[in-house]
C-alpha atoms as a PDB file:
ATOM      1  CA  UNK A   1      10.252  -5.612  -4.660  1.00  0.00           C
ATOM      2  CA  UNK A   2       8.359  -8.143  -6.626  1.00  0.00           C
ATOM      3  CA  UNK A   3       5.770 -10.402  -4.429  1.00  0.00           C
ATOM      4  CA  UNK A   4       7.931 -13.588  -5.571  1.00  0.00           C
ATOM      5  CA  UNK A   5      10.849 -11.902  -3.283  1.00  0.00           C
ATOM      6  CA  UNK A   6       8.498 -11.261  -0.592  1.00  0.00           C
ATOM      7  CA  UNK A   7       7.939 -15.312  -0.492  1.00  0.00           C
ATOM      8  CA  UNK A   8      11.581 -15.826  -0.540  1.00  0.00           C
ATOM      9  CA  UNK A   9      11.991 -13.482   2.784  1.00  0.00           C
ATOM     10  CA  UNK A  10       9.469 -15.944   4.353  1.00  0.00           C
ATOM     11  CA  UNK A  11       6.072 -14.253   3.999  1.00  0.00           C
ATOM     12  CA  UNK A  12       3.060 -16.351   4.446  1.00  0.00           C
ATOM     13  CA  UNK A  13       0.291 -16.407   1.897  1.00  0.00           C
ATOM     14  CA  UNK A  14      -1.798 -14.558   3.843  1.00  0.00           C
ATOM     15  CA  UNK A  15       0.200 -11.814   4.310  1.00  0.00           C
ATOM     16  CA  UNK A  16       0.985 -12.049   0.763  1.00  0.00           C
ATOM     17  CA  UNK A  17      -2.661 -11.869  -0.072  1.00  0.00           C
ATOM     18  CA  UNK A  18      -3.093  -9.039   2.604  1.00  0.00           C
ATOM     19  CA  UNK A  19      -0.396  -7.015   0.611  1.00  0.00           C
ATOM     20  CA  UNK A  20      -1.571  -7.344  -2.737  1.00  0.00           C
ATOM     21  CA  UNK A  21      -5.215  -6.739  -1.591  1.00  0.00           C
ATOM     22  CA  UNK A  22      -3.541  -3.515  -0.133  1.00  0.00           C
ATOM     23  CA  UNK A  23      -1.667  -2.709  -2.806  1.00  0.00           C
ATOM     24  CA  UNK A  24      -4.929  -2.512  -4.919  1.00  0.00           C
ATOM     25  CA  UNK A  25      -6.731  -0.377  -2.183  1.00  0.00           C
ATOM     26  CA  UNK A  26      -3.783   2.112  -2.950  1.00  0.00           C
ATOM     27  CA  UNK A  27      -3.981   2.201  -6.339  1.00  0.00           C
ATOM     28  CA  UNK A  28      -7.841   2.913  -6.318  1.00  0.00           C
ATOM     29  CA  UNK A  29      -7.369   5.248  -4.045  1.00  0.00           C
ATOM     30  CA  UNK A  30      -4.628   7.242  -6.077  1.00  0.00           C
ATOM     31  CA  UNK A  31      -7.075   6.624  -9.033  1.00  0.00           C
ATOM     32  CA  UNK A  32     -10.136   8.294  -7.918  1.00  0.00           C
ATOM     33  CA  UNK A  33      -7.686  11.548  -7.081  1.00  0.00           C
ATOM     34  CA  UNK A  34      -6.809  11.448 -10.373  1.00  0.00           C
ATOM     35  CA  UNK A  35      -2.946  10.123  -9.709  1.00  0.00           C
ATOM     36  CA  UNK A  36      -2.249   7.583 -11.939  1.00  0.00           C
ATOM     37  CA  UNK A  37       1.456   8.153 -12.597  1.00  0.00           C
ATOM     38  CA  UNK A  38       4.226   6.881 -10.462  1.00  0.00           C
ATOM     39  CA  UNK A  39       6.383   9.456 -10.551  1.00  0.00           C
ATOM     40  CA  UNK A  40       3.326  12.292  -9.241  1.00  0.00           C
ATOM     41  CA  UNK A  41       2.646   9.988  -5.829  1.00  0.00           C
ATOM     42  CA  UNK A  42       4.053  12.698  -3.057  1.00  0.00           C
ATOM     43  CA  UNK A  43       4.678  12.123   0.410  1.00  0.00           C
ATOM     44  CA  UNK A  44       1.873  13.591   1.107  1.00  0.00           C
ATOM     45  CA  UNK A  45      -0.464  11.442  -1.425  1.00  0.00           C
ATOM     46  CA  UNK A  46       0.874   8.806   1.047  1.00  0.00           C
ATOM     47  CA  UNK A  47       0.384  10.134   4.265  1.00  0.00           C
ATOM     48  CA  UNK A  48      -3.572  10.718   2.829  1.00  0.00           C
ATOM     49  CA  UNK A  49      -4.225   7.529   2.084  1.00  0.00           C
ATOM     50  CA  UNK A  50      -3.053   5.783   5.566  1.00  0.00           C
ATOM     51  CA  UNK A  51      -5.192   8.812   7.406  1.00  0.00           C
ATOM     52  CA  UNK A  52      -7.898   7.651   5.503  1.00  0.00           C
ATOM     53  CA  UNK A  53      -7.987   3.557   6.645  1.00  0.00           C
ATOM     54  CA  UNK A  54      -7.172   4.812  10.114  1.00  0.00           C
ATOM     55  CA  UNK A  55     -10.584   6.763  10.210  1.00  0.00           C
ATOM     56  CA  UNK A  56     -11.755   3.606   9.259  1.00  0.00           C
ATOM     57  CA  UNK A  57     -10.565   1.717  11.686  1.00  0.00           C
ATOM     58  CA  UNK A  58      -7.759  -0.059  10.055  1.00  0.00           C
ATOM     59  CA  UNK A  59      -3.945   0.595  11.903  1.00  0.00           C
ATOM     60  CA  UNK A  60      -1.576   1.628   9.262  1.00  0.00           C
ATOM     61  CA  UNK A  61       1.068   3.470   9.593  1.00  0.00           C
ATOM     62  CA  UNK A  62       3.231   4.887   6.716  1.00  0.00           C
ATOM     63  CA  UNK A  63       6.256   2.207   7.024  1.00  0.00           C
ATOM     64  CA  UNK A  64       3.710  -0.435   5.780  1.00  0.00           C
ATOM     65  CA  UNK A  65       4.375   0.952   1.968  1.00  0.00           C
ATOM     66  CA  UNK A  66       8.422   0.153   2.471  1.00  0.00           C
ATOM     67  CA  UNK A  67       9.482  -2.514   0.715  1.00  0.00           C
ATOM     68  CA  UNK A  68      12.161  -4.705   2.350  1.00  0.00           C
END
């Protein structure tokens, strides 16, 4: 789902903005553990990541990478 759709499902800019800046946490993320196909991101890749910002303090969960 392209960001222009998420605007059309009534998103506010700022959770826009919150999603993209997410989105490019990800990617870095997958990056620095060498994972820079789309097809190689696992589950488990996944499940990592959201581990990781909760040690940090953030609250993620896994349904925050569906797209709807």
């Amino acid at each position: 789902m392209l960001f222009v759709d998420y605007a059309k499902k009534g998103f506010t800019e700022k959770i826009l903005k919150n999603k993209k800046q997410e989105n490019k946490q990800l990617k870095n993320y997958l990056n620095d553990r060498a994972i820079t196909e789309l097809e190689s991101i696992t589950t488990h890749d996944l499940k990592a990541y959201v581990r990781v910002k909760q040690k940090a303090g953030y609250k993620l969960s896994v349904s925050f990478l569906c797209l709807r």
